[in-house]
Protein backbone atom coordinates (compact mmCIF):
# COMPACT_ATOMS: atom_id res chain seq x y z
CA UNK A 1 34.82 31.25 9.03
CA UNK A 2 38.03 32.34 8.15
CA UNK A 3 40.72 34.06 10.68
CA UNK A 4 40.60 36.94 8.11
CA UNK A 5 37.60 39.18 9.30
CA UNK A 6 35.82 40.43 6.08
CA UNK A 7 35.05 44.06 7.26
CA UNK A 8 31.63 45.19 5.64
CA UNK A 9 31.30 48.75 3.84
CA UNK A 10 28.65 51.03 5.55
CA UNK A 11 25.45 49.91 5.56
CA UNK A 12 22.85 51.19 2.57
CA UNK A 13 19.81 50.49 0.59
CA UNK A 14 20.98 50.04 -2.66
CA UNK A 15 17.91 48.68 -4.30
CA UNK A 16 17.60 50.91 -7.11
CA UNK A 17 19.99 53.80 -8.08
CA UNK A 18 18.17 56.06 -10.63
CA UNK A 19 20.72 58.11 -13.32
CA UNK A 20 19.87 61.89 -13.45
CA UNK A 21 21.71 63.70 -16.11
CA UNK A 22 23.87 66.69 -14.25
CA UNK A 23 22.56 68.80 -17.11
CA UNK A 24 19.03 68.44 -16.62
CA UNK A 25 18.49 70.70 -13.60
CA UNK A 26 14.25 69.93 -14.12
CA UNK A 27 14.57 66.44 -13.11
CA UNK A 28 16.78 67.18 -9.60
CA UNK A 29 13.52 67.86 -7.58
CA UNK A 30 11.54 65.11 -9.04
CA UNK A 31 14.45 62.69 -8.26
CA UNK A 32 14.69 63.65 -4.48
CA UNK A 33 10.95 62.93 -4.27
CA UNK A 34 11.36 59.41 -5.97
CA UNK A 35 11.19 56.11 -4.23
CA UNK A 36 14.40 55.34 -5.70
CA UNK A 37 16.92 54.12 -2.93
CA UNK A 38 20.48 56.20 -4.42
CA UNK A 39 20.29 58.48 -7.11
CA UNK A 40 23.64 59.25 -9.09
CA UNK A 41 24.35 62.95 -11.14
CA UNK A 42 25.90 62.34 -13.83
CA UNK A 43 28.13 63.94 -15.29
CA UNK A 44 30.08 61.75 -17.63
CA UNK A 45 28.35 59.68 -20.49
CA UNK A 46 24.84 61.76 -20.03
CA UNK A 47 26.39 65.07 -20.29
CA UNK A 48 28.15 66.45 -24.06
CA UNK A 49 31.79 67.29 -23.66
CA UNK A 50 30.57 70.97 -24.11
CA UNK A 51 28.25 71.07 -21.38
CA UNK A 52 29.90 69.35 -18.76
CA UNK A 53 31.47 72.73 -16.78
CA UNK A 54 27.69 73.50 -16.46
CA UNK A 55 26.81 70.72 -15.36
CA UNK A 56 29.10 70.67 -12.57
CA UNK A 57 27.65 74.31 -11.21
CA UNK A 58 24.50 72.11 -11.98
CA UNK A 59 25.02 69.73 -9.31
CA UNK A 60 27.07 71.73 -7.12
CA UNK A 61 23.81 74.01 -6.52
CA UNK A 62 21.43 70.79 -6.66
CA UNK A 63 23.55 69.69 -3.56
CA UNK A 64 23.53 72.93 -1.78
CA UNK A 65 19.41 73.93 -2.37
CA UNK A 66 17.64 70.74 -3.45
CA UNK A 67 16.20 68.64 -0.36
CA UNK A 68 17.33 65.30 -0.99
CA UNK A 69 15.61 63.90 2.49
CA UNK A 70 17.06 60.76 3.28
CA UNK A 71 18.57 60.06 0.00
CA UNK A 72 21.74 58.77 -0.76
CA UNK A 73 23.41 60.96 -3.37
CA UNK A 74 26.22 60.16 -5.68
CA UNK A 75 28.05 62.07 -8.40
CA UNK A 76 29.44 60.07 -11.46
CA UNK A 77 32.69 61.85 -12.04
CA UNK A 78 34.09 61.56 -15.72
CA UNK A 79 37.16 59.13 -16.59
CA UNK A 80 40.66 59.30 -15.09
CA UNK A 81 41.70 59.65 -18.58
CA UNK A 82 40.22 63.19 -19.39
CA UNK A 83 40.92 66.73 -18.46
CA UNK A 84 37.27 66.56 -16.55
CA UNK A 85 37.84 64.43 -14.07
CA UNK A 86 40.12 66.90 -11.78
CA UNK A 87 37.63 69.68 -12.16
CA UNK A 88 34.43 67.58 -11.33
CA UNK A 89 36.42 66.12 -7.96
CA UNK A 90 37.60 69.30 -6.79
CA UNK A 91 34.41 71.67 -7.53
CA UNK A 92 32.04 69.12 -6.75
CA UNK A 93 33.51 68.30 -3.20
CA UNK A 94 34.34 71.19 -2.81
CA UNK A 95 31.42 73.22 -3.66
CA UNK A 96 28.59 70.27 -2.11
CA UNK A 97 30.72 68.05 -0.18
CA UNK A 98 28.53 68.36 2.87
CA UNK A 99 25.49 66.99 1.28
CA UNK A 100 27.73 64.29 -1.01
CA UNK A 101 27.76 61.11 0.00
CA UNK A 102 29.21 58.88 -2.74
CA UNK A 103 31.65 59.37 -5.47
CA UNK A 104 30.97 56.92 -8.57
CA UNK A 105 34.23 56.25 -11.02
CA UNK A 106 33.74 55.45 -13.81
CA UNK A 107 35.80 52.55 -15.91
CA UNK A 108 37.91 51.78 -13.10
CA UNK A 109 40.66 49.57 -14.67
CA UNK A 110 43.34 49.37 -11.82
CA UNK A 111 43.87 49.76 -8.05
CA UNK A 112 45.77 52.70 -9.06
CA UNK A 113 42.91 54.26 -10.27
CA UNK A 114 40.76 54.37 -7.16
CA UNK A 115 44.59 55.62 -4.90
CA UNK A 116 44.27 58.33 -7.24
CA UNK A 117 40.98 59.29 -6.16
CA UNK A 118 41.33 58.75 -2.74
CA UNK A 119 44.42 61.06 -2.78
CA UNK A 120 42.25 63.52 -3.80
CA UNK A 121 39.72 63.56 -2.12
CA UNK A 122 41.06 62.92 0.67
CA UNK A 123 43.38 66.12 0.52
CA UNK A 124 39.88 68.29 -0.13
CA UNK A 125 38.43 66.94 2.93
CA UNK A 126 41.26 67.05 5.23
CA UNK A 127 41.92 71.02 3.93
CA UNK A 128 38.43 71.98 4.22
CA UNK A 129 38.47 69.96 7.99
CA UNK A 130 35.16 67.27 7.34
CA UNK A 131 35.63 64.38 9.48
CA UNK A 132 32.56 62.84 7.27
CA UNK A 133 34.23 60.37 4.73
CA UNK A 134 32.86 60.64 1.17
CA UNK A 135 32.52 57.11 0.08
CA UNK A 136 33.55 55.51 -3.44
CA UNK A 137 31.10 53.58 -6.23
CA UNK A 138 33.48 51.40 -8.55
CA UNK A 139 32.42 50.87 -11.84
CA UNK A 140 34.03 47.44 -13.34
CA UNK A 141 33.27 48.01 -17.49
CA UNK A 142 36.19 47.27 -18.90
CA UNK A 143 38.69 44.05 -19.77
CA UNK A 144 41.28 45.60 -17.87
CA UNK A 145 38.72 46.70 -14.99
CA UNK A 146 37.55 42.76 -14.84
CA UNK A 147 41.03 41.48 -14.89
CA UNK A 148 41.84 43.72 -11.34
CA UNK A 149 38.73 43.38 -10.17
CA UNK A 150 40.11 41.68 -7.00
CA UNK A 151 42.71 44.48 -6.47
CA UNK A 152 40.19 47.15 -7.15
CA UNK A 153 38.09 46.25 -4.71
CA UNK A 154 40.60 46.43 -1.80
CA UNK A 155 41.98 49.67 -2.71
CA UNK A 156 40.81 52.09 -0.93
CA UNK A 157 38.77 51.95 2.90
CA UNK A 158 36.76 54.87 0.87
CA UNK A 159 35.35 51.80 -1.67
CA UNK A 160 31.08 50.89 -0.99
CA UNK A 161 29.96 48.84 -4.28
CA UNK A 162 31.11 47.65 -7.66
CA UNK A 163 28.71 48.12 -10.27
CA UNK A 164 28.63 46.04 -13.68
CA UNK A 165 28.66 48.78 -16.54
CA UNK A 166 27.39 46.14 -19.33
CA UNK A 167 27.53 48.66 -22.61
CA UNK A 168 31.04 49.64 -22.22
CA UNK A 169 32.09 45.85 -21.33
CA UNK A 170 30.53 44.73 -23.73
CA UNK A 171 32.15 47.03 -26.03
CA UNK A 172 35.71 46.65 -24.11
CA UNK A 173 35.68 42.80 -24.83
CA UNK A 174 34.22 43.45 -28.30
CA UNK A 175 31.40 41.60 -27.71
CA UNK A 176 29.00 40.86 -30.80
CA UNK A 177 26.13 43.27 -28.91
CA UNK A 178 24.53 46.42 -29.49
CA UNK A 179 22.12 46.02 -26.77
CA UNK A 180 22.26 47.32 -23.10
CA UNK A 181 22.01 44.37 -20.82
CA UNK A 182 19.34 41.90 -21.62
CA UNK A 183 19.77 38.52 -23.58
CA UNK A 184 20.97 37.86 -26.82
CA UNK A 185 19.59 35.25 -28.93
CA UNK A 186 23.01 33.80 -30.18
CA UNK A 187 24.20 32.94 -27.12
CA UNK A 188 22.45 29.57 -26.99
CA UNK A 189 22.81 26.02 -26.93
CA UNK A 190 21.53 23.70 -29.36
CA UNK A 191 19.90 20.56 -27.95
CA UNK A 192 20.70 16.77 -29.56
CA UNK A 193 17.63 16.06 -31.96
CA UNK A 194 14.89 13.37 -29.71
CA UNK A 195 12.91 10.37 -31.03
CA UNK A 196 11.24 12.92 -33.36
CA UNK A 197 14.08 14.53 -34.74
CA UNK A 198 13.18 17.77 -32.85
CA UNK A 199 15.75 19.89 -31.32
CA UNK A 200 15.88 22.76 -28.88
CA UNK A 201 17.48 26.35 -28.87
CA UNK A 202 18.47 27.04 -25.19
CA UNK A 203 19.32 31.13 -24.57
CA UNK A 204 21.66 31.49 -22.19
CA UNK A 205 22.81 34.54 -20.08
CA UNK A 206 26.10 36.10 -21.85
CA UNK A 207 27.21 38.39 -18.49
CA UNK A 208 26.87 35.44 -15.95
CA UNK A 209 30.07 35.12 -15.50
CA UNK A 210 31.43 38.89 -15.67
CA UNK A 211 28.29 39.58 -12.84
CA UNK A 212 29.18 36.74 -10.74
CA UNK A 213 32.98 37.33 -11.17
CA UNK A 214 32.25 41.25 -9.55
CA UNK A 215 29.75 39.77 -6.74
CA UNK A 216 32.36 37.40 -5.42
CA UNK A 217 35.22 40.31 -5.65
CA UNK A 218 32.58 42.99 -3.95
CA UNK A 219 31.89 40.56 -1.58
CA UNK A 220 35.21 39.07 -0.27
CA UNK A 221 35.97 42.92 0.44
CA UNK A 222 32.74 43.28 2.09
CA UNK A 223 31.54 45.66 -0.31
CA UNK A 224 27.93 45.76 -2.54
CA UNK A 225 27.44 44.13 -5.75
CA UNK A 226 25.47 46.40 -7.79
CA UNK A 227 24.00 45.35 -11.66
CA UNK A 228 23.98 48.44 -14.14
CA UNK A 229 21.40 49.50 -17.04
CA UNK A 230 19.01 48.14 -18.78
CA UNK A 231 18.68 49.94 -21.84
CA UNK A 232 14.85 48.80 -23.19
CA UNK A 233 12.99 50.86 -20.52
CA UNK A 234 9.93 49.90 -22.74
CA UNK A 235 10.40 46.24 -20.93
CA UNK A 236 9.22 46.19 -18.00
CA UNK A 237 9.25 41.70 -17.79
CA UNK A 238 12.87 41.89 -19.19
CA UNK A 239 13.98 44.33 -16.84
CA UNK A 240 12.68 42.28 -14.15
CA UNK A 241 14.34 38.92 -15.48
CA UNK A 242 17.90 40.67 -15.38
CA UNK A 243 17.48 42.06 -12.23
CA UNK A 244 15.98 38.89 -10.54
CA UNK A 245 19.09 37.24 -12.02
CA UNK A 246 21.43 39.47 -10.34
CA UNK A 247 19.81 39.00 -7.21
CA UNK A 248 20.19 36.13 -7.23
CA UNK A 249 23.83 35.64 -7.91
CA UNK A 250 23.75 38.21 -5.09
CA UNK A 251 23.78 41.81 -6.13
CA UNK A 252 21.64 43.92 -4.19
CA UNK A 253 20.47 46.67 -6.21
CA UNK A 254 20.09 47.57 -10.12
CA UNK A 255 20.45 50.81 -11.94
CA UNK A 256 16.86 52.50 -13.39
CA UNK A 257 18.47 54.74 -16.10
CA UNK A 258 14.27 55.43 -16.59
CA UNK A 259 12.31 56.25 -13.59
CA UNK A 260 10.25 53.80 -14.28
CA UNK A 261 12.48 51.19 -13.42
CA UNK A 262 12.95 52.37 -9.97
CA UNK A 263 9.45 50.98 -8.53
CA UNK A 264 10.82 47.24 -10.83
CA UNK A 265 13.72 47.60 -9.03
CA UNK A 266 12.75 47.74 -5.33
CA UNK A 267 10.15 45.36 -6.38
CA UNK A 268 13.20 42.25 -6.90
CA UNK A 269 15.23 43.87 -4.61
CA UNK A 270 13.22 44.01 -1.52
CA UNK A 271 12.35 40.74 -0.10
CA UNK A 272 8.96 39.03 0.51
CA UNK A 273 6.76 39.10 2.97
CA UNK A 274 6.80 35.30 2.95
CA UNK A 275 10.89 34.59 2.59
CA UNK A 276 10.72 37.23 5.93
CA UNK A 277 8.44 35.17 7.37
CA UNK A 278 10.31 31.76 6.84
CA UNK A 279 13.65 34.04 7.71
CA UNK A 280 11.90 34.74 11.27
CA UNK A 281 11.12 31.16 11.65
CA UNK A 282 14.45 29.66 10.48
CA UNK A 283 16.33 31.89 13.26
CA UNK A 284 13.47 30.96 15.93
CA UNK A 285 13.96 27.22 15.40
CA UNK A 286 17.55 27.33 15.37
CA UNK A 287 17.80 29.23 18.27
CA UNK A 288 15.16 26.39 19.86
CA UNK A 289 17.48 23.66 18.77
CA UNK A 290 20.68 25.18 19.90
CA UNK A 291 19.17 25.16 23.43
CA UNK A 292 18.42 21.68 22.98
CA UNK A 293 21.90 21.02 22.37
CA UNK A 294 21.36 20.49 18.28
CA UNK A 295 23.50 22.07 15.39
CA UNK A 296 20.79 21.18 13.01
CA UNK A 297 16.65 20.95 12.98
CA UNK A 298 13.98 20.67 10.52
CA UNK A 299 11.26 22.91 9.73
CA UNK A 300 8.93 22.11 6.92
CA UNK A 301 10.43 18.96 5.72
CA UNK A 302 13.79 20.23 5.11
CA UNK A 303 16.85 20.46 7.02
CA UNK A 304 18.05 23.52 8.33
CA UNK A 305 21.53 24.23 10.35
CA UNK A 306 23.99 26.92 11.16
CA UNK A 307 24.27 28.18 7.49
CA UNK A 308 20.57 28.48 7.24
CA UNK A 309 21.00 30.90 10.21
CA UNK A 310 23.67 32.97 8.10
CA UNK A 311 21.04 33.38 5.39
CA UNK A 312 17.73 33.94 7.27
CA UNK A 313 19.90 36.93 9.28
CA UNK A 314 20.65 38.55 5.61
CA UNK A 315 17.16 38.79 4.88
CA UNK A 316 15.94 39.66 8.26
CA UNK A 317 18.71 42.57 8.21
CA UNK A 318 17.92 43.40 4.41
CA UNK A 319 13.84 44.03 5.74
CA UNK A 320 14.94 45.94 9.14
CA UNK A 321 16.33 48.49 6.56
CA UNK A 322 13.26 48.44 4.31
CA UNK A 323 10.83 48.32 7.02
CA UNK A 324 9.62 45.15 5.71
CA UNK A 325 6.79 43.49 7.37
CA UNK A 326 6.42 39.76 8.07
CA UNK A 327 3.55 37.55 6.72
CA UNK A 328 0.49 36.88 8.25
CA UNK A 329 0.95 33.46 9.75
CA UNK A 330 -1.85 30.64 8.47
C-alpha cells in the first residue's frame, strides 16, 4: 500500500437510494417504511420552478414529524447556478438539520463548487452549535463535472459518494441519446464477416468509461461510487443489467427513481449467500497459511494470497452491515 493513507467516508448502506419528489408530501411516509437503503427529497429537477418554496416547507416538516427509523435521509438541493440553491441550504438545515443527514449537489462541475457549500453549511451548523456534521452527495453530470472529477472529490472532509447523473451527461457531452441510462443500439461493433459471410453486431456499454472514471476518483478519496437512474422502470432485466454492471466496476448502490427498483437494487447490491460463504473461507485459509508461514494457499483449485484477503474482507464487511447470512456448507 501506499504511504498515503486513503481515509474512508463514514460508513453506509448505499444499496439503493429511492428519489421522492419534495412536492409530493403523500409519498414521505411510504418512503420511510420502504426497504430502500437512502432516500433523497428532491427538490431540484422533480419539483416546477413555481413550486419549489413549498416544497422546501415540504421537507422541512417531513424531517421534523415523519419517522424515518433508521434511514438515511438526503435533500437534493437545486444548482449553484440559481437563486434556489441559498434558500433550500439555509431553510432546510436550518429548519430539519437535526434529522438531515446528507446534502446531495447537484451538477457539481468544480472543487469550488462543493467549498461553496461547505462554507455554508458549515456557518449554519457552527451558529446553531450541532457538533453532528451534515455530510455531502456529489453529483458528477456534466463535461466540466467529469473533467474535475479528481479535484471534486477531495474538496471537502464533508464529501460521502459521487453519483453518475447519466441524462444530464449525456446531454452535457451532447451525446446522440434520449434515453436514461440503459444501452443504445449504435454503440456497437461490427464483427469481420466468417467462412459464411456472416457478421456480428456487438452492443457495447456507452457510460463505461464515464462510470469507471467516477469509481476510481470516489475511491482514491475513499468515498462511494454511486450509479444514477434508470429511466424504463417498466424493465425490470435492464435495470438489473446496468446495475450489475456498476457493481461490478465497483459502485455500491443505484438510484430507484420508481419504488420498484428499490427491492432490484438491494437485490445486485447485496452480496450472496455463497460469495459470503467463499469470503469466510478465503479469510479462514489465509489466516491458516499465514501461521504456517505461507503468503499464498489454494482453496478450490485456485490460488489465493494477500489480495484475496483484501477482497473477501469487503464482502464480509459489506454483509456485517446487511446482516447477511452465510451459506449452508455441503
Amino acid at each position: 500500500m501506499s504511504f498515503t493513507i486513503v481515509e474512508e467516508a463514514r460508513a453506509r448502506l448505499n444499496r439503493s437510494e429511492l428519489a421522492v419528489p419534495g412536492s409530493r408530501v403523500e409519498l414521505f411516509a411510504k418512503a420511510a417504511k420502504s426497504a430502500a437503503d437512502v432516500i433523497f427529497l428532491d427538490l431540484e429537477d422533480a419539483v416546477a420552478p413555481g413550486d419549489k418554496p413549498k416544497a422546501r416547507g415540504n421537507i422541512v416538516a417531513a424531517l421534523n414529524e415523519v419517522d424515518w427509523g433508521a434511514k438515511t435521509v438526503s435533500v437534493r438541493i437545486n444548482g449553484l447556478d440559481t437563486h434556489f440553491m441559498y434558500r433550500d441550504v439555509v431553510e432546510v438545515v436550518e429548519g430539519g438539520g437535526g434529522r438531515l443527514d446528507l446534502i446531495m449537489i447537484p451538477k457539481v462541475g468544480t472543487a469550488a463548487d462543493v467549498y461553496a457549500l461547505d462554507l455554508l453549511v458549515t456557518q449554519i451548523e457552527q451558529a446553531k452549535g450541532w457538533t453532528r456534521r451534515i455530510g455531502f452527495e456529489l453529483i458528477i453530470e456534466t463535461a466540466l463535472g467529469m473533467a474535475n472529477v479528481d479535484a471534486i472529490a477531495a474538496a471537502s472532509k464533508r464529501n460521502e459518494s459521487l453519483h453518475f447523473g447519466v441524462a444530464d451527461y449525456a446531454a452535457s457531452t451532447k451525446a446522440r441519446t434520449t434515453g436514461i441510462g440503459g444501452a443504445n443500439p449504435d454503440y456497437a461493433v461490427l464483427t469481420d464477416k466468417d467462412a459464411a459471410g456472416r457478421r456480428e453486431l456487438h452492443w457495447g456499454d456507452m457510460w463505461h468509461y464515464a462510470l469507471s472514471r467516477m469509481v476510481v476518483a470516489a475511491r482514491a478519496r475513499g468515498l462511494r461510487p454511486v450509479d444514477g437512474p434508470f429511466g424504463d422502470f417498466s424493465d425490470p432485466d435492464g435495470f438489473r443489467a446496468q446495475a450489475r454492471r456498476a457493481a461490478v466496476l465497483g459502485c455500491e448502490g443505484k438510484w430507484a427513481i420508481h419504488p420498484s427498483q428499490v427491492a432490484l437494487a438491494n437485490e445486485v447490491f447485496s452480496p450472496s449467500a455463497v460469495e459470503v460463504d467463499k469470503a469466510r473461507r478465503i479469510l479462514a485459509a489465509m489466516e491458516a497459511a499465514q501461521k504456517d508461514g505461507k503468503g499464498a494457499v489454494a482453496l478450490d483449485g485456485k490460488l489465493i494470497d494477500i489480495a484475496s484477503i483484501r477482497q473477501a474482507e469487503v464482502l464480509v464487511k459489506k454483509a456485517a452491515q446487511i446482516g447477511a447470512p452465510a451459506a449452508v456448507a455441503d
